[in-house]
Each structure stands twice: as structure tokens, then as C-alpha cells.
PDB file of N, CA and C in Angstrom:
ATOM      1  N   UNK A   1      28.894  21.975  33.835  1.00  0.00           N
ATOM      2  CA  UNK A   1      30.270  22.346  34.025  1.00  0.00           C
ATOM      3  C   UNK A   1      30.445  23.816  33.635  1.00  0.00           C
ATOM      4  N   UNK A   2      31.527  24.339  34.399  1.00  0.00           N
ATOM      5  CA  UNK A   2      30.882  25.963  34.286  1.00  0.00           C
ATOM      6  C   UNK A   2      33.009  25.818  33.775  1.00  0.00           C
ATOM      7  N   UNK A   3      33.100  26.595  32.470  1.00  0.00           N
ATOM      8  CA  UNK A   3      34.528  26.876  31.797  1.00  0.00           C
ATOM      9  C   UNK A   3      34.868  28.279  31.617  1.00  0.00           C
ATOM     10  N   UNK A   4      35.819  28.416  31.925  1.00  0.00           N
ATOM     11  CA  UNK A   4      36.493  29.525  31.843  1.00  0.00           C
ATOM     12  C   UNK A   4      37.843  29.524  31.054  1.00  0.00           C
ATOM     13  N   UNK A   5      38.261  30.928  30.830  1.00  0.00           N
ATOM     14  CA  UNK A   5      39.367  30.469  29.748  1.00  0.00           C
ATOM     15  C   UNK A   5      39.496  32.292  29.226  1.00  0.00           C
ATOM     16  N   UNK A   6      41.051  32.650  29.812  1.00  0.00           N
ATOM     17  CA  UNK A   6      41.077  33.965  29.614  1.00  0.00           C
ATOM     18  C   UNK A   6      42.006  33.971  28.599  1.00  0.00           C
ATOM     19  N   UNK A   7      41.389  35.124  28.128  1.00  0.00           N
ATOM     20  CA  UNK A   7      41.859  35.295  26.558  1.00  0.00           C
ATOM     21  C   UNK A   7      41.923  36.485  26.574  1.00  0.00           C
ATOM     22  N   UNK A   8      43.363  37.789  25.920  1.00  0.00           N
ATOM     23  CA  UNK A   8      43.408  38.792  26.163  1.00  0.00           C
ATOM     24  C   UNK A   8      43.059  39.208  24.437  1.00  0.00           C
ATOM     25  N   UNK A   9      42.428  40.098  24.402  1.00  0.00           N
ATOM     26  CA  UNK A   9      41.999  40.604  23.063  1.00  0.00           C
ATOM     27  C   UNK A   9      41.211  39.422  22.134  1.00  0.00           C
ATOM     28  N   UNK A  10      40.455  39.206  22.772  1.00  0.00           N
ATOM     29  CA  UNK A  10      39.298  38.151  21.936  1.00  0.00           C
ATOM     30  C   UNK A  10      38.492  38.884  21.232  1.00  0.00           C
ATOM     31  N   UNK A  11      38.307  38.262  20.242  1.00  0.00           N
ATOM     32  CA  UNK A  11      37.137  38.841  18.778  1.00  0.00           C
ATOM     33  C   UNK A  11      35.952  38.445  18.828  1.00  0.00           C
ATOM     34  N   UNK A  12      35.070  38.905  18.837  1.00  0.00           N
ATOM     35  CA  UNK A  12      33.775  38.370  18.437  1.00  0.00           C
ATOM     36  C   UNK A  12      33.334  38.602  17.814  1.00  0.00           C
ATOM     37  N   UNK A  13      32.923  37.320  16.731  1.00  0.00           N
ATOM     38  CA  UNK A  13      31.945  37.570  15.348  1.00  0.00           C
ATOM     39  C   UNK A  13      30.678  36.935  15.565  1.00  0.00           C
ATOM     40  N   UNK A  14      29.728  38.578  15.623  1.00  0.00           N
ATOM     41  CA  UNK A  14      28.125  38.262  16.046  1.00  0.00           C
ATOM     42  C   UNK A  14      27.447  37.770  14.877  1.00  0.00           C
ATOM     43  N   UNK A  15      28.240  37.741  13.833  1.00  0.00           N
ATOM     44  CA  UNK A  15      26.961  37.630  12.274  1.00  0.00           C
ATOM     45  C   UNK A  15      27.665  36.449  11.853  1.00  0.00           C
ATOM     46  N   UNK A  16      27.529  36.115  10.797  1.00  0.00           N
ATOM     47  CA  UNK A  16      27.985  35.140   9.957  1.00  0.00           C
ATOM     48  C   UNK A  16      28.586  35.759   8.457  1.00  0.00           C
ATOM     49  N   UNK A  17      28.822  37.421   8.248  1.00  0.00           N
ATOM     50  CA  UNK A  17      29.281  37.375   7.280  1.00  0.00           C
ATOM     51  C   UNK A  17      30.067  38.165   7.533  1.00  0.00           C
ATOM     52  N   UNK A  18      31.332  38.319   8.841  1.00  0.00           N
ATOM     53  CA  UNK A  18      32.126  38.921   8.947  1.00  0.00           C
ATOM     54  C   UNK A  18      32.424  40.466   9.064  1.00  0.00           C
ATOM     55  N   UNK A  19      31.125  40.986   9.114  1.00  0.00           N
ATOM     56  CA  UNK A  19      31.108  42.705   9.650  1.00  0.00           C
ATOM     57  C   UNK A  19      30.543  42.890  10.794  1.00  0.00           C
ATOM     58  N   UNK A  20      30.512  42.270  11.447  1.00  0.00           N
ATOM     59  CA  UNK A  20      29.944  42.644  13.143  1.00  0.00           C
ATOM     60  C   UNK A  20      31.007  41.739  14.177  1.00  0.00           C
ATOM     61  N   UNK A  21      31.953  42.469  13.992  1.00  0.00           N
ATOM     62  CA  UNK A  21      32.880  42.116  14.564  1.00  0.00           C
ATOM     63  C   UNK A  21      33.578  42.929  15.752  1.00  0.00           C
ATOM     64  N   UNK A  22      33.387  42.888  17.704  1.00  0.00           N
ATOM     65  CA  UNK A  22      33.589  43.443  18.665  1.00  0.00           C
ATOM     66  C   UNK A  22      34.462  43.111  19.728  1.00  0.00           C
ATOM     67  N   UNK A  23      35.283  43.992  20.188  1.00  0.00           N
ATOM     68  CA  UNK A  23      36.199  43.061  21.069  1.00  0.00           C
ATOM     69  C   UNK A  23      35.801  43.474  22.803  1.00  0.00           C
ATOM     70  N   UNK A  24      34.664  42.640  23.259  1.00  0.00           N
ATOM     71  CA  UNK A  24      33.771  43.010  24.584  1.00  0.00           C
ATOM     72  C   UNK A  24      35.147  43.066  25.909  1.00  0.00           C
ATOM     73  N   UNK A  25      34.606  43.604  26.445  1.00  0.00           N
ATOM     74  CA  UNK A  25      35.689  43.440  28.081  1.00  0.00           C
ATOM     75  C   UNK A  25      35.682  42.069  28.792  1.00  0.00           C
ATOM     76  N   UNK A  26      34.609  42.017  29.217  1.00  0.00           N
ATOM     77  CA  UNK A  26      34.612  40.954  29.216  1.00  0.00           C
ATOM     78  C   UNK A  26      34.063  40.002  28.901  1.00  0.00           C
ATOM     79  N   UNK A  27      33.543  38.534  28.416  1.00  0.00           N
ATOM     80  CA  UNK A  27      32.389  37.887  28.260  1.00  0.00           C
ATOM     81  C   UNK A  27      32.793  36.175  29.373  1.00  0.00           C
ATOM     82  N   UNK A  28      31.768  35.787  28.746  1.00  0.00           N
ATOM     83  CA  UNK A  28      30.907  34.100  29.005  1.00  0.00           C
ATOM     84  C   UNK A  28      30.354  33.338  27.912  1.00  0.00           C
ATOM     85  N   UNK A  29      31.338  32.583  27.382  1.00  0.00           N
ATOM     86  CA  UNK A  29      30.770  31.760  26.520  1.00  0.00           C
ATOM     87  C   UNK A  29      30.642  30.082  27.327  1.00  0.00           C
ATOM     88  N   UNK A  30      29.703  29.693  27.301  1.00  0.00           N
ATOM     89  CA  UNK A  30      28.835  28.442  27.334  1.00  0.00           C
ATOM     90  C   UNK A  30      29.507  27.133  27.186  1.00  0.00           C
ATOM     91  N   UNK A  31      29.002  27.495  25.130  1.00  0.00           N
ATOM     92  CA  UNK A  31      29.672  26.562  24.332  1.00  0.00           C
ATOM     93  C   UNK A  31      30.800  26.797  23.623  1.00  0.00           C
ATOM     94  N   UNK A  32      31.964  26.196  24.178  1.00  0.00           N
ATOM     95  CA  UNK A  32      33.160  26.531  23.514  1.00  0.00           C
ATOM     96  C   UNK A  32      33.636  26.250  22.425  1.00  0.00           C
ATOM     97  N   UNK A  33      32.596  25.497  21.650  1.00  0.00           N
ATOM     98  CA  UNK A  33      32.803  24.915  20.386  1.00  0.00           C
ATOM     99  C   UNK A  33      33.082  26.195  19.226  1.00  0.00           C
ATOM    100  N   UNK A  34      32.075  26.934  19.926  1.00  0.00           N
ATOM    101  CA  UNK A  34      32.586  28.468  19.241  1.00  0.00           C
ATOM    102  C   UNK A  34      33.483  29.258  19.157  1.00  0.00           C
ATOM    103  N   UNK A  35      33.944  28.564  19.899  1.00  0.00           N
ATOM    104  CA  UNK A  35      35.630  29.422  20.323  1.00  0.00           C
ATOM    105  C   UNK A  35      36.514  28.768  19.209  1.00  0.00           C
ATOM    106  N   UNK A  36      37.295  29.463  18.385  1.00  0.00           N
ATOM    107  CA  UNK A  36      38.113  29.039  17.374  1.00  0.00           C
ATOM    108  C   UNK A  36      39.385  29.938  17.306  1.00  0.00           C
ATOM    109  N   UNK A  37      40.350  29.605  17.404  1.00  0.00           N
ATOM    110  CA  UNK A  37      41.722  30.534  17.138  1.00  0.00           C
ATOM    111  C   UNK A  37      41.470  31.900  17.715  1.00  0.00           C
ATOM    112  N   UNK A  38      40.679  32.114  18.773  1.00  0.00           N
ATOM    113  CA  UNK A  38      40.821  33.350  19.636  1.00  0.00           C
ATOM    114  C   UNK A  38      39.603  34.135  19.059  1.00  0.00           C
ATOM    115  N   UNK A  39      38.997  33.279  18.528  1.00  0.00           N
ATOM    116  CA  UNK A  39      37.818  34.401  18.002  1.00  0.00           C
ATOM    117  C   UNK A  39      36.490  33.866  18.137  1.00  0.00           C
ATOM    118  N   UNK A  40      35.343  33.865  19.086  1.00  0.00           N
ATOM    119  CA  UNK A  40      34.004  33.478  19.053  1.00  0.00           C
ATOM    120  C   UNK A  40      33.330  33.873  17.785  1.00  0.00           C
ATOM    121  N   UNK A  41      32.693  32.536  17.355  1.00  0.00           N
ATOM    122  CA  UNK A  41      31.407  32.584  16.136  1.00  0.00           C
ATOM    123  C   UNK A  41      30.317  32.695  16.230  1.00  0.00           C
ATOM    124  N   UNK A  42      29.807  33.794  16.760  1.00  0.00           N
ATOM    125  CA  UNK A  42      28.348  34.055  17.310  1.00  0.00           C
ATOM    126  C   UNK A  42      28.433  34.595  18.887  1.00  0.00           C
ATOM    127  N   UNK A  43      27.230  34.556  19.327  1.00  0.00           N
ATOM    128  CA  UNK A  43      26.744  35.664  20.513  1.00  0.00           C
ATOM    129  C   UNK A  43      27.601  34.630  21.944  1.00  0.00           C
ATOM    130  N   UNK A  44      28.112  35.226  22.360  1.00  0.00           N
ATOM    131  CA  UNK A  44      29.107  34.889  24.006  1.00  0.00           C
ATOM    132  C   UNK A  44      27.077  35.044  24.934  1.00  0.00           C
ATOM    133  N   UNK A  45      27.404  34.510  25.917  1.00  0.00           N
ATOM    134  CA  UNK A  45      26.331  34.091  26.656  1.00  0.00           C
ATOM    135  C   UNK A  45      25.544  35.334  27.580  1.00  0.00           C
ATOM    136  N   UNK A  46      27.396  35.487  28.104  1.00  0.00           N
ATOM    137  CA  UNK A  46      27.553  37.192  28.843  1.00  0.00           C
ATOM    138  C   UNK A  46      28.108  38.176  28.504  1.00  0.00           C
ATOM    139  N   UNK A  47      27.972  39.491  28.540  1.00  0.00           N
ATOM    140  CA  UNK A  47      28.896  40.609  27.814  1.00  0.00           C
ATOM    141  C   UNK A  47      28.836  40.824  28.885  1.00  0.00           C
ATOM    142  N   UNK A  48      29.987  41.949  28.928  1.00  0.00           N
ATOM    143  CA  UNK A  48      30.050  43.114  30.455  1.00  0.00           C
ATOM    144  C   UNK A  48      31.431  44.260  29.329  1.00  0.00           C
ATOM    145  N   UNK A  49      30.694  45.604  29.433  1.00  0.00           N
ATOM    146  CA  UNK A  49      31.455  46.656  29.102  1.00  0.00           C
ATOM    147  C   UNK A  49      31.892  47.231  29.680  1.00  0.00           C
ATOM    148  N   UNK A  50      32.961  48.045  30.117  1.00  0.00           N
ATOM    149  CA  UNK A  50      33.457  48.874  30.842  1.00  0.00           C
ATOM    150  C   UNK A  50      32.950  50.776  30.016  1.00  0.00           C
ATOM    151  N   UNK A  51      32.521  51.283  30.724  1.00  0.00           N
ATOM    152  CA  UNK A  51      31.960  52.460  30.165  1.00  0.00           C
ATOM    153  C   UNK A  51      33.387  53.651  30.234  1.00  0.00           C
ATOM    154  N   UNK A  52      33.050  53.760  29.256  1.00  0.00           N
ATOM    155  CA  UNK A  52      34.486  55.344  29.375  1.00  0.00           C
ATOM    156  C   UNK A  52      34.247  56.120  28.162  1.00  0.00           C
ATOM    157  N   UNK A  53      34.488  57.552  28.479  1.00  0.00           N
ATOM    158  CA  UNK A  53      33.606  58.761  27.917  1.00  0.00           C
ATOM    159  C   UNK A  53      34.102  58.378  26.185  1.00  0.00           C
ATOM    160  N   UNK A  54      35.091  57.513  26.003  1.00  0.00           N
ATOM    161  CA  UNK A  54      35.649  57.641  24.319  1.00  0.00           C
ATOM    162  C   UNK A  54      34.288  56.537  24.008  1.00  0.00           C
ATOM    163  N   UNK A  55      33.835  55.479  24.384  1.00  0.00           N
ATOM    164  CA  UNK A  55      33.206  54.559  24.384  1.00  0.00           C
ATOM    165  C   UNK A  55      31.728  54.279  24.839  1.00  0.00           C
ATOM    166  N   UNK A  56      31.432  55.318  25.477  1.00  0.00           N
ATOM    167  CA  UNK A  56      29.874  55.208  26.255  1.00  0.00           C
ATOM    168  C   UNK A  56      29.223  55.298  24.822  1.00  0.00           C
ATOM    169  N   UNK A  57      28.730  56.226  23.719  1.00  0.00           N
ATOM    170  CA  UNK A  57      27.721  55.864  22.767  1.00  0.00           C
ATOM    171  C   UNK A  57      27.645  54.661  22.324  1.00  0.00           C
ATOM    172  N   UNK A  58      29.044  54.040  21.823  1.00  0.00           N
ATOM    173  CA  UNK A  58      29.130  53.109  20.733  1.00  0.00           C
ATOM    174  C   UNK A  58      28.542  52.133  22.089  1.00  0.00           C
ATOM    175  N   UNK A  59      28.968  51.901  23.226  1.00  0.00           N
ATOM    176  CA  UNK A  59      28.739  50.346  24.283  1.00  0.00           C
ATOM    177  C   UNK A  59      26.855  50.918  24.513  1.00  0.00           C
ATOM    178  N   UNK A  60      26.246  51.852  24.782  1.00  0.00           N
ATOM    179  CA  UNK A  60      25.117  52.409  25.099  1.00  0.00           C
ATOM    180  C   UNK A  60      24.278  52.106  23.949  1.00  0.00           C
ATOM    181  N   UNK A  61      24.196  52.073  22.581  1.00  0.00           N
ATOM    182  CA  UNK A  61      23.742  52.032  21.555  1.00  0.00           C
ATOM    183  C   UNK A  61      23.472  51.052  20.483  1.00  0.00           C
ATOM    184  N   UNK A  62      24.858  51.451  20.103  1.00  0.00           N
ATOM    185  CA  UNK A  62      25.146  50.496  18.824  1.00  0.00           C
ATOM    186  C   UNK A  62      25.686  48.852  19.147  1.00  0.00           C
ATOM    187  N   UNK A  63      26.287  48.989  20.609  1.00  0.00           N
ATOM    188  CA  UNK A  63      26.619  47.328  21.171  1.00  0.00           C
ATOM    189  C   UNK A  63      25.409  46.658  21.609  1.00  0.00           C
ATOM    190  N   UNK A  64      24.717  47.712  22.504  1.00  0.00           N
ATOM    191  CA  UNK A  64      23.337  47.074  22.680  1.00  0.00           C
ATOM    192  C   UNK A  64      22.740  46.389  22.056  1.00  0.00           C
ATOM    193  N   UNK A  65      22.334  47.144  20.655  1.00  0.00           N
ATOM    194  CA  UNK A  65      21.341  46.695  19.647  1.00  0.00           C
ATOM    195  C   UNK A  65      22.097  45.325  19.323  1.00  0.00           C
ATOM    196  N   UNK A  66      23.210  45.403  18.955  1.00  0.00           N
ATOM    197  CA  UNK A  66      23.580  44.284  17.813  1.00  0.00           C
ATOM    198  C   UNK A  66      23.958  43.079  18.950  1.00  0.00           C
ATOM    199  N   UNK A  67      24.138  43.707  20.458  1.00  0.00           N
ATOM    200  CA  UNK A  67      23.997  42.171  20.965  1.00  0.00           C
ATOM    201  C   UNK A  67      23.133  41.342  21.513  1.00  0.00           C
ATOM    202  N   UNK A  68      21.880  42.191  21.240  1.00  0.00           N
ATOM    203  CA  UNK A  68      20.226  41.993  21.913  1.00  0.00           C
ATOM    204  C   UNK A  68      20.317  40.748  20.412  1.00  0.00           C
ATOM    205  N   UNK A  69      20.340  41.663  19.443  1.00  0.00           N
ATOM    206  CA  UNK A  69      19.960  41.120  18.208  1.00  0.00           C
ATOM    207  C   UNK A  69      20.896  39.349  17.427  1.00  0.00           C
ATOM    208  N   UNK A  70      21.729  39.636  18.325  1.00  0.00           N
ATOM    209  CA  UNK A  70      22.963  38.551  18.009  1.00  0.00           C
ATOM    210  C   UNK A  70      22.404  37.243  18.982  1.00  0.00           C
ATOM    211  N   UNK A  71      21.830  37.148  19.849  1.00  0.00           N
ATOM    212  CA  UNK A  71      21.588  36.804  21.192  1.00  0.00           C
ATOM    213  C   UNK A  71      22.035  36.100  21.969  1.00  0.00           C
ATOM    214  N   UNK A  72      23.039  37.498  22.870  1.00  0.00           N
ATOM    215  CA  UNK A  72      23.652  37.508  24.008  1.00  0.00           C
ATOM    216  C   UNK A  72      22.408  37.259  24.634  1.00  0.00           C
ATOM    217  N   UNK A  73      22.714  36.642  25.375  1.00  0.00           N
ATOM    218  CA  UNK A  73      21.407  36.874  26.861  1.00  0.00           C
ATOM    219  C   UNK A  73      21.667  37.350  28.249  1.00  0.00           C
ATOM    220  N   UNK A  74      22.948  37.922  28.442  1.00  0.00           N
ATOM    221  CA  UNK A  74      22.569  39.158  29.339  1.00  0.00           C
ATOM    222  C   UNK A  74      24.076  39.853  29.102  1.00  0.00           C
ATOM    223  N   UNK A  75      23.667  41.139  29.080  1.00  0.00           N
ATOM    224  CA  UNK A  75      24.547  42.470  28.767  1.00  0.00           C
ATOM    225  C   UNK A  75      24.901  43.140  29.995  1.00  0.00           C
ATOM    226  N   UNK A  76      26.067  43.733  30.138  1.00  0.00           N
ATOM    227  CA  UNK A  76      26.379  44.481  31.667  1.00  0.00           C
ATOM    228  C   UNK A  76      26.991  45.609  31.100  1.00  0.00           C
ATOM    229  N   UNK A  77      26.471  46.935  31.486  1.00  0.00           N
ATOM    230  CA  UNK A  77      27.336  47.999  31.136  1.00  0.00           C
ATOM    231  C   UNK A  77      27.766  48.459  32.710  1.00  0.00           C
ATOM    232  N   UNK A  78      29.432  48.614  32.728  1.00  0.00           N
ATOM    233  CA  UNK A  78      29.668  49.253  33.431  1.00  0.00           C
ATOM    234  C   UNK A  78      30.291  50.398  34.162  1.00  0.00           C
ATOM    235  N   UNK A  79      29.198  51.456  35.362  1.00  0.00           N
ATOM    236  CA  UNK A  79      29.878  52.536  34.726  1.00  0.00           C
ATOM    237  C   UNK A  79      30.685  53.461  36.153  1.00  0.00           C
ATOM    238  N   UNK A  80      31.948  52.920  35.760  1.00  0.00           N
ATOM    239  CA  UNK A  80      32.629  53.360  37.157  1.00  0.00           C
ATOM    240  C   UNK A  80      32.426  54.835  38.052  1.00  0.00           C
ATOM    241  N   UNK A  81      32.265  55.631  37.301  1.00  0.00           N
ATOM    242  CA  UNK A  81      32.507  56.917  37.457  1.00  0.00           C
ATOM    243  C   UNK A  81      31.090  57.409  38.452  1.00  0.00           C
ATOM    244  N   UNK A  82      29.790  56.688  38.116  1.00  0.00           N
ATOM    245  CA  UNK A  82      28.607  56.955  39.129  1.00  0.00           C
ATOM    246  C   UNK A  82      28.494  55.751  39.493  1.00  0.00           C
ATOM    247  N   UNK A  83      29.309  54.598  39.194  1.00  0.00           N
ATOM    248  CA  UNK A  83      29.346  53.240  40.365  1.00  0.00           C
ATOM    249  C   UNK A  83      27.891  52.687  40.074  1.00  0.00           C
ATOM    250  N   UNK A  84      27.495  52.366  39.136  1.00  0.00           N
ATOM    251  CA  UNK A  84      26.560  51.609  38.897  1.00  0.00           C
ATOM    252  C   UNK A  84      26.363  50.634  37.640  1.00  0.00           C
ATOM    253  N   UNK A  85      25.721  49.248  37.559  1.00  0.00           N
ATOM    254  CA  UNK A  85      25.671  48.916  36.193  1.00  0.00           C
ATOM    255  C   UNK A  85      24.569  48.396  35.699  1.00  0.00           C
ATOM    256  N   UNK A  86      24.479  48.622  34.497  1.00  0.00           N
ATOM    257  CA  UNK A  86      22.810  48.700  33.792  1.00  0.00           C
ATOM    258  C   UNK A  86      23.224  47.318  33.040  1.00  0.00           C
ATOM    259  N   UNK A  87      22.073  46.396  33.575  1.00  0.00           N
ATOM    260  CA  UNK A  87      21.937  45.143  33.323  1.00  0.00           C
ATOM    261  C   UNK A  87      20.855  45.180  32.414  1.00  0.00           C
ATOM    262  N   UNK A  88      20.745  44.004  31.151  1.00  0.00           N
ATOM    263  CA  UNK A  88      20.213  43.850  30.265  1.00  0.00           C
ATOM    264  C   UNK A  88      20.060  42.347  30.307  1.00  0.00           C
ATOM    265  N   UNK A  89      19.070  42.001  30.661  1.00  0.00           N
ATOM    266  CA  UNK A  89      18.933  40.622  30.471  1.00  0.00           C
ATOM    267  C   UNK A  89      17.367  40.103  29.646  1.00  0.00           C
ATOM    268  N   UNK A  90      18.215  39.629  28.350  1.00  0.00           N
ATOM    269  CA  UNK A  90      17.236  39.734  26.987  1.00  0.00           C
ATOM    270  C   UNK A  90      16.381  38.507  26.850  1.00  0.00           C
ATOM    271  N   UNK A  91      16.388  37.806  27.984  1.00  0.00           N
ATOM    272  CA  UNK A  91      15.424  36.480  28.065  1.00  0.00           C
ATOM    273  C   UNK A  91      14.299  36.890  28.869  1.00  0.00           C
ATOM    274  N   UNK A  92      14.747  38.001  29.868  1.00  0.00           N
ATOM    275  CA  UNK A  92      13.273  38.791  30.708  1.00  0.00           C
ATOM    276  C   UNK A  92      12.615  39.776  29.771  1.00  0.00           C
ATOM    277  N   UNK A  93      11.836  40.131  30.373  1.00  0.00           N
ATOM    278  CA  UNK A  93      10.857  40.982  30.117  1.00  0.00           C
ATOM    279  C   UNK A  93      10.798  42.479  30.802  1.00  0.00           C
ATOM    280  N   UNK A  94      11.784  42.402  31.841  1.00  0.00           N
ATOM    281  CA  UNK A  94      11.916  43.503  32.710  1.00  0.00           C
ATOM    282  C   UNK A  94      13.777  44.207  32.587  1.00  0.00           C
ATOM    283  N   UNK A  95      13.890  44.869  31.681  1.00  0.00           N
ATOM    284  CA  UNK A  95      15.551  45.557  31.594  1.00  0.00           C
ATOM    285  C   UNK A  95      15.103  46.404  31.157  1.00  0.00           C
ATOM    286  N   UNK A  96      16.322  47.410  30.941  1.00  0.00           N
ATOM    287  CA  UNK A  96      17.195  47.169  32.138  1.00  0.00           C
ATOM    288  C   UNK A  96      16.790  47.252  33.604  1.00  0.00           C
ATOM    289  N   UNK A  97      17.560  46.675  34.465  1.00  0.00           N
ATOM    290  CA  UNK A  97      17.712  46.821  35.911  1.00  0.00           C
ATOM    291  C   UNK A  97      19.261  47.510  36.397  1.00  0.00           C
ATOM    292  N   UNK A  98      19.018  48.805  37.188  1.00  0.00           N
ATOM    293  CA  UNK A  98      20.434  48.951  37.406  1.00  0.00           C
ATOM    294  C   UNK A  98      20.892  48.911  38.767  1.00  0.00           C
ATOM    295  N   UNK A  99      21.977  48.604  39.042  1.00  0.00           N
ATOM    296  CA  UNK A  99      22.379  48.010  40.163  1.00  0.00           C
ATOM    297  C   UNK A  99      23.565  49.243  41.004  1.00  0.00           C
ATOM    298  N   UNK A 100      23.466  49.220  42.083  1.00  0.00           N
ATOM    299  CA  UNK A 100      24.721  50.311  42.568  1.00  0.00           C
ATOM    300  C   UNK A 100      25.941  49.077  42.707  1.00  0.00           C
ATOM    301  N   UNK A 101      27.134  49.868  43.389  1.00  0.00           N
ATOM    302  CA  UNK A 101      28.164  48.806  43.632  1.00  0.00           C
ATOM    303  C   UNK A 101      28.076  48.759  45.286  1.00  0.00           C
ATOM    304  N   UNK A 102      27.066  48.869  46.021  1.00  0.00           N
ATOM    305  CA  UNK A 102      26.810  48.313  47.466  1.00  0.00           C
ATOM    306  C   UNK A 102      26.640  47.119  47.588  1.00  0.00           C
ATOM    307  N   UNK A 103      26.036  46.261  46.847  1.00  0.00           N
ATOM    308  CA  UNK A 103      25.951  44.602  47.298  1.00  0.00           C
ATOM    309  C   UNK A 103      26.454  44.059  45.838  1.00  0.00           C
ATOM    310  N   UNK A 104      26.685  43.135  46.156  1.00  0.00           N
ATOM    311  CA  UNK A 104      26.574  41.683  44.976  1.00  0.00           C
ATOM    312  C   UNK A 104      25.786  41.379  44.087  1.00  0.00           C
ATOM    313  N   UNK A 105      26.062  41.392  42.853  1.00  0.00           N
ATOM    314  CA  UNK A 105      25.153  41.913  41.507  1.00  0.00           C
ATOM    315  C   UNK A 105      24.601  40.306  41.325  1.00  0.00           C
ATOM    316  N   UNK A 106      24.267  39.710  41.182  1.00  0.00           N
ATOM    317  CA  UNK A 106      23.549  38.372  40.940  1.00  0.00           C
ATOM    318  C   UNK A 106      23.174  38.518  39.078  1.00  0.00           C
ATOM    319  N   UNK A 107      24.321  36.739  38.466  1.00  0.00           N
ATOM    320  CA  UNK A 107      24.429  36.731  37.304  1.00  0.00           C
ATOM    321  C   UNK A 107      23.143  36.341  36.210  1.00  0.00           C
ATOM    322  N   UNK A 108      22.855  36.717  36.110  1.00  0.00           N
ATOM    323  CA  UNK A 108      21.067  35.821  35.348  1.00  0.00           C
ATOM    324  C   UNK A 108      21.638  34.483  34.724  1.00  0.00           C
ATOM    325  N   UNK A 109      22.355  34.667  33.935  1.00  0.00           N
ATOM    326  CA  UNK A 109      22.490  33.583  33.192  1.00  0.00           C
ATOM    327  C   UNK A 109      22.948  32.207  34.225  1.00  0.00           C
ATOM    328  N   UNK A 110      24.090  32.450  35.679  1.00  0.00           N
ATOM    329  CA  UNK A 110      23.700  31.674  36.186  1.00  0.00           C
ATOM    330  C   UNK A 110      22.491  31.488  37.268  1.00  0.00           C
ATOM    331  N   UNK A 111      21.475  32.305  36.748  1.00  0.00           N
ATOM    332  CA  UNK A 111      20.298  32.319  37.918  1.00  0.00           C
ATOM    333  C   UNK A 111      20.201  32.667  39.416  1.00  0.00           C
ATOM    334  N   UNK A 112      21.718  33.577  39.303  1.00  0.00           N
ATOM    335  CA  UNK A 112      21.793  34.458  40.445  1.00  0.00           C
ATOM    336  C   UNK A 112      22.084  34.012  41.748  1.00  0.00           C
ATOM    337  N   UNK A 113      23.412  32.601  41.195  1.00  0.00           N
ATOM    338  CA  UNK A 113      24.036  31.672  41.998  1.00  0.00           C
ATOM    339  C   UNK A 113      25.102  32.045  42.049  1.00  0.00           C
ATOM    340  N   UNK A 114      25.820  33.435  40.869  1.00  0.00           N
ATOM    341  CA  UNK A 114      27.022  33.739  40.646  1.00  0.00           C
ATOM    342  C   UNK A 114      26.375  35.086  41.086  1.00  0.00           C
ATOM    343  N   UNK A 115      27.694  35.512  41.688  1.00  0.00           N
ATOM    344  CA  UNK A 115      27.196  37.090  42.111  1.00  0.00           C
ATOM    345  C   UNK A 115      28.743  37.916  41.999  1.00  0.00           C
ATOM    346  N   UNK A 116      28.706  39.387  41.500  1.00  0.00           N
ATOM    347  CA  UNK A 116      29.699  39.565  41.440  1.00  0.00           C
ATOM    348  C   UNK A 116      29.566  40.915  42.352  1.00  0.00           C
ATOM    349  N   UNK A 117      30.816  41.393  43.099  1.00  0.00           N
ATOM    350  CA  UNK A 117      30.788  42.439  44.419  1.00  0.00           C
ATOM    351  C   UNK A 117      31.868  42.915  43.626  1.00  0.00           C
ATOM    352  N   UNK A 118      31.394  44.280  43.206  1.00  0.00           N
ATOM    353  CA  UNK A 118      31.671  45.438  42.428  1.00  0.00           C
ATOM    354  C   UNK A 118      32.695  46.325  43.557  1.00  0.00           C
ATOM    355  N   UNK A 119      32.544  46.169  44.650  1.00  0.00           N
ATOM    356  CA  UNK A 119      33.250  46.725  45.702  1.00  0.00           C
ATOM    357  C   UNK A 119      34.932  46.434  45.735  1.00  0.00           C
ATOM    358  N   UNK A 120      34.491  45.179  45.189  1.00  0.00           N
ATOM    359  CA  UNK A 120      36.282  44.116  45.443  1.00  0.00           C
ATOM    360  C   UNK A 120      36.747  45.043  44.095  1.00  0.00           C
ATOM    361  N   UNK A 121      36.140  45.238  43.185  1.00  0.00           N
ATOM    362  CA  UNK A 121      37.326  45.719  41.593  1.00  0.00           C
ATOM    363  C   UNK A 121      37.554  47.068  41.999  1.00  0.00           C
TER     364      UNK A 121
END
């Protein structure tokens, strides 16, 4: 069963002791058991960032690391301005892969049954 459930300003707490705390653009959580009063307890399934010049180090860097390390299993940065997005998918062996916005990005996590066309946003 595939759930959805939009939530505007959702929290995510990647650690367990309350300092790794991020509010992603968008995500995919799985198991919703984690979902508690608007705030995920641990790693969302999917991230996707929106890139913008106040925000490119911290989403390029420091989100990376801690959501490789949290384990998200696939990361999307995206970056409007050269129309492309750098996929991170931390269960392969091969990332990033980056994608233009000419075709339909195919989701890993659903095994590339979900596809998203960057053209339509």
C-alpha cells in the first residue's frame, strides 16, 4: 500500500537525541508509525530538496551526510536554475546519477514504477 499524507512544515528527527533535526521539501515515509504529531522519528524513505543559492551548501553537504548516515535511501537534490537533479540512492553502489528535466526521473525506492516529469512543475 503506497500512503501519502501532506503535511506543511514537517520536522524530521534523524537521531534519537534531538539535535538533528530538518525540515526536507519534500519526503516519503513508508512506515507511518513514525509519524507522530507532525514530526517523523528517524530517516523518511525519500528526501527531495529544492536547491536555492541561501541553501545549496547546507542541502549539498551537511544534509547529504546526515541523511546518507540517518538512512534515507534515496536523496533528490533539486536544482531549478540548470534544470537538473542529482540523485543519491544509498542502497546502490553507483550515485550520484544526475538527471536533466527532459524525461521522467524514475523513483528507486519504488523501483522506477514511479516516475516523476520535472517538465509538469
Amino acid at each position: 500500500m503506497i500512503w501519502a499524507h501532506l503535511l506543511q512544515h514537517i520536522r524530521v528527527q534523524l537521531d534519537c537525541d534531538n539535535r538533528t533535526m530538518v525540515q526536507p521539501d519534500v519526503i516519503i515515509v513508508c512506515d507511518t508509525d513514525i509519524i507522530i504529531d507532525r514530526c517523523v522519528f528517524g530517516a523518511p524513505d525519500f528526501v527531495l530538496e529544492v536547491l536555492s543559492p541561501s541553501t545549496r551548501r547546507k542541502d549539498c553537504v551537511k544534509k547529504l551526510d546526515k541523511y546518507m548516515e540517518a538512512g534515507v535511501r534515496e536523496y533528490w537534490m533539486v536544482d531549478m536554475k540548470q534544470k537538473k537533479v542529482i540523485i543519491y540512492q544509498f542502497e546502490s553502489e553507483t550515485y550520484p546519477v544526475i538527471y536533466g528535466f527532459e524525461q521522467p526521473i524514475p523513483v528507486g525506492i519504488y523501483d522506477g514504477k514511479l516516475k516523476i516529469d520535472m517538465k509538469l512543475i
